[in-house]
Protein backbone atom coordinates (compact mmCIF):
# COMPACT_ATOMS: atom_id res chain seq x y z
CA UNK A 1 101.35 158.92 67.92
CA UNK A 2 99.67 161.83 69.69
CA UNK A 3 98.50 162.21 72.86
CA UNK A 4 95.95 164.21 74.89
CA UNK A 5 94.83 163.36 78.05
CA UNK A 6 92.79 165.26 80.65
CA UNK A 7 92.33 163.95 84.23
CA UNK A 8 88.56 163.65 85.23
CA UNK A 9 87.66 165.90 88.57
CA UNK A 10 85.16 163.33 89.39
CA UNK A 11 83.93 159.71 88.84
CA UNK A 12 87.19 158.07 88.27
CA UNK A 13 88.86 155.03 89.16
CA UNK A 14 92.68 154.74 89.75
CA UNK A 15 93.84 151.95 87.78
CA UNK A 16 97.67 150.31 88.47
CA UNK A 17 99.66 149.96 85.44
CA UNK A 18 100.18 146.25 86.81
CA UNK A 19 96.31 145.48 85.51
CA UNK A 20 96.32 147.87 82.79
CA UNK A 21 99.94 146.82 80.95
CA UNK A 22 99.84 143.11 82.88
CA UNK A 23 100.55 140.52 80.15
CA UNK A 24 98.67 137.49 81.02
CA UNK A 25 95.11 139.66 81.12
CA UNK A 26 92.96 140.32 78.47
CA UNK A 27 90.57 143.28 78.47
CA UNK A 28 86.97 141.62 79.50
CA UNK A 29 89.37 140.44 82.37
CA UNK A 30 90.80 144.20 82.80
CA UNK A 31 87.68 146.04 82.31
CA UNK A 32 85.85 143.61 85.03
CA UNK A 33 88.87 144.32 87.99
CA UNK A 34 88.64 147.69 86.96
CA UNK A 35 84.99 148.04 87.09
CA UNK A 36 84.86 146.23 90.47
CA UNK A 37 87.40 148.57 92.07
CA UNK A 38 85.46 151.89 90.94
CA UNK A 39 81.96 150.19 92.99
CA UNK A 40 80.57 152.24 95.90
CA UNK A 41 80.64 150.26 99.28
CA UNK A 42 76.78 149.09 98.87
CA UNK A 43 77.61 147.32 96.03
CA UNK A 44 80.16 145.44 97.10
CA UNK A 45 78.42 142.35 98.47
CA UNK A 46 77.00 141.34 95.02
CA UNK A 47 78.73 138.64 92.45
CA UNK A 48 81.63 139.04 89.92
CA UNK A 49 79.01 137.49 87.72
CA UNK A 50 76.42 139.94 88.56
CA UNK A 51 79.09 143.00 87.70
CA UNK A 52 80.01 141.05 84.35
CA UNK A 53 76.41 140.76 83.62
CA UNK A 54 75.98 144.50 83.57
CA UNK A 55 79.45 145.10 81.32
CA UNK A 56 77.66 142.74 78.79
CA UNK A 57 80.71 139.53 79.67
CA UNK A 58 78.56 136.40 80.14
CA UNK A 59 78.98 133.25 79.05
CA UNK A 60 82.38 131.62 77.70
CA UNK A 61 83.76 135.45 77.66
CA UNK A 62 83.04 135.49 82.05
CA UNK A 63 84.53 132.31 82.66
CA UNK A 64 87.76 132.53 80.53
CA UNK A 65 88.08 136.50 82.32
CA UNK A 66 87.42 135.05 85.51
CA UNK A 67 89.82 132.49 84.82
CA UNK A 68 92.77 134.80 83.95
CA UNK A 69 92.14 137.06 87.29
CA UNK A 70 91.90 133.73 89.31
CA UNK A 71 95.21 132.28 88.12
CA UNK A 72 97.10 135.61 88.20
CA UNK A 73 96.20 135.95 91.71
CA UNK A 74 93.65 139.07 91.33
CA UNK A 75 90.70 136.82 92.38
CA UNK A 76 89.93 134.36 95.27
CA UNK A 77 87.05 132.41 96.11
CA UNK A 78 86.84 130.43 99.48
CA UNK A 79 83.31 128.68 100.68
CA UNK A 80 82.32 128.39 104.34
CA UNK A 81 79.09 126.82 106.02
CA UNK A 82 76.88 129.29 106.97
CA UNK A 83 74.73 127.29 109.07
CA UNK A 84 71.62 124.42 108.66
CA UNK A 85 73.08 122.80 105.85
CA UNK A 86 73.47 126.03 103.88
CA UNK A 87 77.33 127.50 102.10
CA UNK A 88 78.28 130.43 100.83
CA UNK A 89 81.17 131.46 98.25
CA UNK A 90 82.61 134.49 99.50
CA UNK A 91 84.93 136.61 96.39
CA UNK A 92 87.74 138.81 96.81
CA UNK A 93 89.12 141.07 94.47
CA UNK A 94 91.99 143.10 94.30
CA UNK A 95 94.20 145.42 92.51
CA UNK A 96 97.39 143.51 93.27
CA UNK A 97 98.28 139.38 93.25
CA UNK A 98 97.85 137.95 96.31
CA UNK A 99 98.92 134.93 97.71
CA UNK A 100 96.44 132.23 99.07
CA UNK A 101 97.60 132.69 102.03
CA UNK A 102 97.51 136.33 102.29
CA UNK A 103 94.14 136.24 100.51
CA UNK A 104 92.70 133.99 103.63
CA UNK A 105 94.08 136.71 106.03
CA UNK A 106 92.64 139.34 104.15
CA UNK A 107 89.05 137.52 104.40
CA UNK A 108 89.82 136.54 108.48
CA UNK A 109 89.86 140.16 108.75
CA UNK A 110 93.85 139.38 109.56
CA UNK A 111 95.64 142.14 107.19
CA UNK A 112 99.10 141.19 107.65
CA UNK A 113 100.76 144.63 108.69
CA UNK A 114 104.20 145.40 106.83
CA UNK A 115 107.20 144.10 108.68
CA UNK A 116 108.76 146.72 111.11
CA UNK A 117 111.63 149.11 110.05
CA UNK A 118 114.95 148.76 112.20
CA UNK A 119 114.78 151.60 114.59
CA UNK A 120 117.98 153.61 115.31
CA UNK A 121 119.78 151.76 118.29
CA UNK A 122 120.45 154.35 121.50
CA UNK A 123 123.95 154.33 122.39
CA UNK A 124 125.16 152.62 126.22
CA UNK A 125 125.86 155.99 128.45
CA UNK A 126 129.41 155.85 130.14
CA UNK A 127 133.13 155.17 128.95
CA UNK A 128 133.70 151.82 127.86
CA UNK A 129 134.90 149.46 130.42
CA UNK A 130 137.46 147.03 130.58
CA UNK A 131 136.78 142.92 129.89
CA UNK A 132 137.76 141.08 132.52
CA UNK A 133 140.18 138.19 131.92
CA UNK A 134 139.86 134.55 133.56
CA UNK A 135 136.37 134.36 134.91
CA UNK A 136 134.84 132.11 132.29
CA UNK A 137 134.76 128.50 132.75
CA UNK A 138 136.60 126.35 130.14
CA UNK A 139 134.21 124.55 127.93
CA UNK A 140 134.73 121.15 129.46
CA UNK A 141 133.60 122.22 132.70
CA UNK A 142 130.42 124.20 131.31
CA UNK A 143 129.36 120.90 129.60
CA UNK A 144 129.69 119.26 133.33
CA UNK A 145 126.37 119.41 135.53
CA UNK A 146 126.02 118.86 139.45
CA UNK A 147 124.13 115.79 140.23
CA UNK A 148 122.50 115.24 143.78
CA UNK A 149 123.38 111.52 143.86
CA UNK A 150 126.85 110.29 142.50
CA UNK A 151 126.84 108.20 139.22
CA UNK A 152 127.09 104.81 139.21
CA UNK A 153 129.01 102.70 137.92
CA UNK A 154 128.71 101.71 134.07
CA UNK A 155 126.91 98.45 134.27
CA UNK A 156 128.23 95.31 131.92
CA UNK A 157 126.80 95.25 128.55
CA UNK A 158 124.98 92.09 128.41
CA UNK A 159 124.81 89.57 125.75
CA UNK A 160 123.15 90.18 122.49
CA UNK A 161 119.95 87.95 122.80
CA UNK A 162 118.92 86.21 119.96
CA UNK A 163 116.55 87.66 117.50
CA UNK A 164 116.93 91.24 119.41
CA UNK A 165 119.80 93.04 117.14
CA UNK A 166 118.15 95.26 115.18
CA UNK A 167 116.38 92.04 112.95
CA UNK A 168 113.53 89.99 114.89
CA UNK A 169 113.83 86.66 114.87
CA UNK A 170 111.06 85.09 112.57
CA UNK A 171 109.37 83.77 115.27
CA UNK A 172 108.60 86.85 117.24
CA UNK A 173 106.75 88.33 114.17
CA UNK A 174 104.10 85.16 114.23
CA UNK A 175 103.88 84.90 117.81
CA UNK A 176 103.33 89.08 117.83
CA UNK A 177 100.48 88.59 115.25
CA UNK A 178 99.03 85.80 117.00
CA UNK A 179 98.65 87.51 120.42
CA UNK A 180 97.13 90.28 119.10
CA UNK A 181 94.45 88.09 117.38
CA UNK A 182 93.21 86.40 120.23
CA UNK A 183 90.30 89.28 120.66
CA UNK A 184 88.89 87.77 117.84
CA UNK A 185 88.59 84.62 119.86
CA UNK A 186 87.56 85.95 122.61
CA UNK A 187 87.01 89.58 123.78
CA UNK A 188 88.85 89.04 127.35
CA UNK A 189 92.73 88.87 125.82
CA UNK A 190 92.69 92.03 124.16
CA UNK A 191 96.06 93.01 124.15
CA UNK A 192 97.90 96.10 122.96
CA UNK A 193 100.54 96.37 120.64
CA UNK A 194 103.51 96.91 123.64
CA UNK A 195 101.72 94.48 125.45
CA UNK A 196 101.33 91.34 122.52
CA UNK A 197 105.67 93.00 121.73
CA UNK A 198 106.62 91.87 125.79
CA UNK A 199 104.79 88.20 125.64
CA UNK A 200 105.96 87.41 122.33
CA UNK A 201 109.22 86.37 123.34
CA UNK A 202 107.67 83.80 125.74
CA UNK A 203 105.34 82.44 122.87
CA UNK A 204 108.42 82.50 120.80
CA UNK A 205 109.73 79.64 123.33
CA UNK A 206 106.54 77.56 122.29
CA UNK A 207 107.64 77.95 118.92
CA UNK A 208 110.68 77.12 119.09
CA UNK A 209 110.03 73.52 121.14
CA UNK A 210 107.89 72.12 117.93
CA UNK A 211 104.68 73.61 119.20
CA UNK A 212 102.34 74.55 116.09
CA UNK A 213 100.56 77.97 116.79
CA UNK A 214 97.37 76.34 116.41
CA UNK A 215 97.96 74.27 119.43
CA UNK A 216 99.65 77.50 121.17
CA UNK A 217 96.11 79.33 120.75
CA UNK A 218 94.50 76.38 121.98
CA UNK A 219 96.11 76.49 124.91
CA UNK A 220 96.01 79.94 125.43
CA UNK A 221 91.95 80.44 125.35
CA UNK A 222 90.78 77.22 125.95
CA UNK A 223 89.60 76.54 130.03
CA UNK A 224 89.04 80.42 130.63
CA UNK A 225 88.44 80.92 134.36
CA UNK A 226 84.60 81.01 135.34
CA UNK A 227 84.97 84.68 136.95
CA UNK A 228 86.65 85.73 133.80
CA UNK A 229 90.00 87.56 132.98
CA UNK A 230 90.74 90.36 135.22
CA UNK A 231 94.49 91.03 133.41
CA UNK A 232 94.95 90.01 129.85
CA UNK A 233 98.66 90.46 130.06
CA UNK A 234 99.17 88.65 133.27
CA UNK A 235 96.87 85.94 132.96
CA UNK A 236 98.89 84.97 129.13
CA UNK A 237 102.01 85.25 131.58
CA UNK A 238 101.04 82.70 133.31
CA UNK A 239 99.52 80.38 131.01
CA UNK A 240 103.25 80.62 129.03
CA UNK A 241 105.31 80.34 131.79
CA UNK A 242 103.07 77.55 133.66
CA UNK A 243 101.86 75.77 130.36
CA UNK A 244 105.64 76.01 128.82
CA UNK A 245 106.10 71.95 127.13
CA UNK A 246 109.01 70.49 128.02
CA UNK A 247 111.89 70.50 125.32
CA UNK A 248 111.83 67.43 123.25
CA UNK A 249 115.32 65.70 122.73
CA UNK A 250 116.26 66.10 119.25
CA UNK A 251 116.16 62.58 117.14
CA UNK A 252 119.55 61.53 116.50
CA UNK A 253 120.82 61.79 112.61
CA UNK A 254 119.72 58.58 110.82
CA UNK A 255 122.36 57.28 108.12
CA UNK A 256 120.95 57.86 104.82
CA UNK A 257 120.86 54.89 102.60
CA UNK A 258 122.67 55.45 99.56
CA UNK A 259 119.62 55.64 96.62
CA UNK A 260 119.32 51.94 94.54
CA UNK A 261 120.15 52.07 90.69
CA UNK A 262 116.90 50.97 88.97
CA UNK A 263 117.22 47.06 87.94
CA UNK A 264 118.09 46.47 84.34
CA UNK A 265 116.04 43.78 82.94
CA UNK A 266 118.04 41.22 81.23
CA UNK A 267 117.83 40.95 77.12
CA UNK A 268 115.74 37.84 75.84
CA UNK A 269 115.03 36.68 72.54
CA UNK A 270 112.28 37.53 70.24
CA UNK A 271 109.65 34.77 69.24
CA UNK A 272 108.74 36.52 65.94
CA UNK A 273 109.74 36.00 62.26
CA UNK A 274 112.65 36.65 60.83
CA UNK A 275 116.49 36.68 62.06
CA UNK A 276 117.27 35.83 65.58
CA UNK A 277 117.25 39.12 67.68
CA UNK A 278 116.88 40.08 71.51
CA UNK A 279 115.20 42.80 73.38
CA UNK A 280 114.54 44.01 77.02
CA UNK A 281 110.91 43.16 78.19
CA UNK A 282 109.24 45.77 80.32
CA UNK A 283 106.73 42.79 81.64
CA UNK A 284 105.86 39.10 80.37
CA UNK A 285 105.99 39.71 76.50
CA UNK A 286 107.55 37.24 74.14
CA UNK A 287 107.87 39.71 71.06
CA UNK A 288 109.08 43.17 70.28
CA UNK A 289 107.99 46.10 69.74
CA UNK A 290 108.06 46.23 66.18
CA UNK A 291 107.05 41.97 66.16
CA UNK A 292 104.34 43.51 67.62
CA UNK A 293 103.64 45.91 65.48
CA UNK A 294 103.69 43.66 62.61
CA UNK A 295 101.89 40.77 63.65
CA UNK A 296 99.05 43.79 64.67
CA UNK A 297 99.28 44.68 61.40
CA UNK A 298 98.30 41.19 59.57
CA UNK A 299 95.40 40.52 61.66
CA UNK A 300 94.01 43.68 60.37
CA UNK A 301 94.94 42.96 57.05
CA UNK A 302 93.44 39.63 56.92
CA UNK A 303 89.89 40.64 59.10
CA UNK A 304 89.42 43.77 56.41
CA UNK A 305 89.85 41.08 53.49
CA UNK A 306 86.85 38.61 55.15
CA UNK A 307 84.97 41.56 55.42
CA UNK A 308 85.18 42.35 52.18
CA UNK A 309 84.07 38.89 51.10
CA UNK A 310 80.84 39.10 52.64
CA UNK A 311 77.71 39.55 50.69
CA UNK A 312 76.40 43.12 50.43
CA UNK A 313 73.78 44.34 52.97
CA UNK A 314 70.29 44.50 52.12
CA UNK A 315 68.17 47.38 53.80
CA UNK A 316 65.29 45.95 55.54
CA UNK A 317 62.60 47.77 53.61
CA UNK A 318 64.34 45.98 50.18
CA UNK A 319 64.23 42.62 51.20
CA UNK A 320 60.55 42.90 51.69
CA UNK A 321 59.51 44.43 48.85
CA UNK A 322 61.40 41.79 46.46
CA UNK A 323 59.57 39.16 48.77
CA UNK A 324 56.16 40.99 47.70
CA UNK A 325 57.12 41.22 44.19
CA UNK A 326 57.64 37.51 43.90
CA UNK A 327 55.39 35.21 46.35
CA UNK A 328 56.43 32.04 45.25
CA UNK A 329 59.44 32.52 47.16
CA UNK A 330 57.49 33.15 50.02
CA UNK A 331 55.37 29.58 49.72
């Protein structure tokens, strides 16, 4: 292959080998970055479609060349409100992939400046001295701060209470839930979520006596005070601690009676035909099942065979026409 080349005095455009040789970019895409980098600075506010209009790329050729700059980073778009309803798409372009991040600084006007070298470190004037030995603390005493007031002593840990190690008690959770619906019953208890977590032990206490929490929201909105509430959280105090039911005494265990074997009826005989045979009667019958069955089975027989010996049936409309054929019957 041979070569000549001659670089233009004038009217050129210095292209990066990046675009030129880049991979992923085909040459509407090429042509376009190239075209908008060569554009005088009045020109610059108009749209990559615009620019591709006057290169002849419109249509599916523009979008699948925007498309390739876009995704290799050589095109941004961002759209801000411009005021009374109104947006604008602003465009960058450049010779070089940028980030989407670097291509929002670039638009704020925010050029992020190339990180500073490592300057050359002045050396300390003087001889080098001596460390002394011994004046550091050891690391236990660092770690040990000066307090104005003495500690006290390490109170006893107190019992675990129920429901309160790590897994709330069942009861907590409904009584929770309920205190934090009674806004809907009334607007005056409106309770926060730390505030409904602090009083639901004391519902709890309801719950746990046999008290349903229909009847525990009963009592706690029913016969508001006239003036209203002036504290949601102390006035349900109260009402639990005031209101609390006394705790019922527990039923003592009943025996249970051992469960009654189903009564076997006793075998009696059969009153039908044939050999002598028993059976067990579910209620007042005197034959068996299949007795039963057979003695069912005759008085079908024998109402099908008088049936059959009756005379045929003679339509209506017949038996009058035979009388009107023959009217000596009829006299």
């Amino acid at each position: 292959m041979l070569r000549h080349a001659i670089a233009p005095s004038r009217r050129y455009t210095k292209a990066s080998h990046d675009v030129v040789r880049h991979p992923r970019l085909g040459s509407d895409a090429k042509v376009l970055l190239l075209h908008v980098q060569g554009l005088p600075e009045d020109q610059a506010g108009q749209a990559l479609s615009e620019h591709a209009k006057n290169l002849g790329i419109t249509g599916r050729a523009y979008q699948k060349a925007k498309k390739q700059l876009a995704e290799n980073g050589f095109v941004h778009e961002r759209r801000r409100q411009v005021g009374r309803g109104h947006w604008a798409t602003d465009q960058l372009c450049s010779n070089v992939p940028l980030t989407a991040d670097q291509a929002r600084r670039v638009q704020d006007g925010l050029v992020a400046a190339p990180a500073p070298q490592p300057s050359t470190r002045e050396r300390t004037v003087g001889q080098p001295g001596v460390r002394a030995v011994g004046d550091s603390l050891p690391v236990e005493e660092e770690r040990e701060k000066n307090y104005p007031h003495p500690p006290s002593e390490a109170e006893p840990e107190s019992e675990a209470e129920p429901g309160r190690d790590g897994t709330p008690a069942p009861e907590l959770n409904v009584t929770e839930r309920l205190l934090l619906s009674l806004r809907h019953a009334t607007p005056q208890l409106h309770l926060g979520v730390r505030e409904a977590r602090g009083l639901a032990e004391l519902a709890a206490e309801w719950i746990r006596r046999g008290i349903t929490t229909t009847d525990l929201r009963r009592a706690l909105t029913s016969e508001l005070p006239p003036e209203g509430v002036r504290s949601a959280v102390g006035f349900l105090r109260h009402r639990l601690v005031q209101k609390l039911p006394e705790l019922s005494e527990a039923p003592a265990p009943t025996t249970a009676r051992p469960a009654t074997p189903p009564r076997v009826r006793e075998l009696v005989p059969c009153a039908g035909p044939g050999e002598d045979h028993v059976f067990r009667a579910v209620g007042d019958e005197t034959h068996c099942a299949p007795c039963r069955q057979e003695e069912a089975r005759a008085s079908w027989a024998a109402q099908a065979a008088a049936y059959a010996q009756q005379p045929p049936h003679i339509p209506w409309r017949e038996r009058v026409a035979s009388l009107a054929a023959d009217p000596a019957e009829t006299a």
